[in-house]
C-alpha atoms as a PDB file:
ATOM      1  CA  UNK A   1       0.000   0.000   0.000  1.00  0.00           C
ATOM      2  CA  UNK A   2       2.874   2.050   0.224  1.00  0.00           C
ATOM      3  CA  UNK A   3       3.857   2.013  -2.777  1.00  0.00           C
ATOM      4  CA  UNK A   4       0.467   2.995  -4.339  1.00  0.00           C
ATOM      5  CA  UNK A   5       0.461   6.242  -1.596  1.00  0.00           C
ATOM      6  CA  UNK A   6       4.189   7.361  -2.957  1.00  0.00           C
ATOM      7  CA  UNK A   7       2.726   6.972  -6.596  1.00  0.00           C
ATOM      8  CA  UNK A   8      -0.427   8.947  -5.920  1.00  0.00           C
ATOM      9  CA  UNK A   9       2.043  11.486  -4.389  1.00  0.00           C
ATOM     10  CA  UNK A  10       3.872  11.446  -7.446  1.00  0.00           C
ATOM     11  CA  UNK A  11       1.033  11.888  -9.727  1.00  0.00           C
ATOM     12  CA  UNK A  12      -0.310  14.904  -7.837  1.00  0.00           C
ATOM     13  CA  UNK A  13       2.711  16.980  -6.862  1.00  0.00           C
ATOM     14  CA  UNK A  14       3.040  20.848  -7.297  1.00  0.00           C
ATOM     15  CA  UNK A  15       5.276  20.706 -10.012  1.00  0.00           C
ATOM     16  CA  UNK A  16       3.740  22.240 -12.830  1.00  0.00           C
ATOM     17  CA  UNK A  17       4.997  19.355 -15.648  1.00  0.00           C
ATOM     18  CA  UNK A  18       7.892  19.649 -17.146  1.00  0.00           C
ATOM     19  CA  UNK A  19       9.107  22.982 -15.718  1.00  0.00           C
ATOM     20  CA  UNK A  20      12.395  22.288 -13.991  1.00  0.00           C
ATOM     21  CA  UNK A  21      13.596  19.522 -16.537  1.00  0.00           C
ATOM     22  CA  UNK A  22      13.184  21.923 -19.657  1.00  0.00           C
ATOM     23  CA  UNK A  23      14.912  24.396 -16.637  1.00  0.00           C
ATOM     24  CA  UNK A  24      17.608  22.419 -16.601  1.00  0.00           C
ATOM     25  CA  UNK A  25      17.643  21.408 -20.247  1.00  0.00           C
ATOM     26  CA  UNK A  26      18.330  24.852 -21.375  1.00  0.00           C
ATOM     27  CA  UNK A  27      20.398  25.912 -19.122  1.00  0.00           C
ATOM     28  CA  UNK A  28      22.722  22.464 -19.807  1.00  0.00           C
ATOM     29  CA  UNK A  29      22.354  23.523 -23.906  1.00  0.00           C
ATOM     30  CA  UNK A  30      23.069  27.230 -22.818  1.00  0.00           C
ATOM     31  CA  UNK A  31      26.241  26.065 -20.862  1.00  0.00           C
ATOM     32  CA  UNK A  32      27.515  23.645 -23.738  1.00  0.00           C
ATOM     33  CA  UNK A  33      27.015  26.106 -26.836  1.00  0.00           C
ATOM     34  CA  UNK A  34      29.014  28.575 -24.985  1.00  0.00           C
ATOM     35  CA  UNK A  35      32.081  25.978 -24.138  1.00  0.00           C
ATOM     36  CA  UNK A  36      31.992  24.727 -27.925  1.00  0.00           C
ATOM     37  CA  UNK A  37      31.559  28.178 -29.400  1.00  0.00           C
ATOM     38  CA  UNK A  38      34.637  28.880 -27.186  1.00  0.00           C
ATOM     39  CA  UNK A  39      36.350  25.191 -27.802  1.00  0.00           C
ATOM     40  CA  UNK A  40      36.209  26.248 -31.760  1.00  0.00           C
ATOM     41  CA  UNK A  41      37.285  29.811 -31.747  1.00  0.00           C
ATOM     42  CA  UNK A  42      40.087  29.259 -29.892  1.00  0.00           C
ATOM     43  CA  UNK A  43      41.844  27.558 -32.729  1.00  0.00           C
ATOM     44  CA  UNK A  44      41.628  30.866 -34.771  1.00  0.00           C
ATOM     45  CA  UNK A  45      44.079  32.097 -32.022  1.00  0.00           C
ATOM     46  CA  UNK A  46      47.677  33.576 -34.092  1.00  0.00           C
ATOM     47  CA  UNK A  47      49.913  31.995 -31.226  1.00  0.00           C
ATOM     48  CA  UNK A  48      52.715  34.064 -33.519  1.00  0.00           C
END
């Protein structure tokens, strides 16, 4: 019966769908597209 209490819990908690995992998917994209835009210019460096 516990089970079927922790499921019900689950199914009716106050997050509003799928807020904080698109939350955390952008910011993860934001992060990455900023350390490959970085990872790619940096070999147009002159190191003359």
């Amino acid at each position: 019966m516990q089970i079927h209490h922790a499921l019900t819990t689950l199914a009716v908690s106050q997050s509003s769908g799928p807020g904080p995992v698109m939350r955390s998917l952008i910011v993860i994209s934001v992060v990455g597209a900023a350390f490959l835009g970085w990872f790619l210019l940096r070999g147009y460096r002159d190191n003359d």
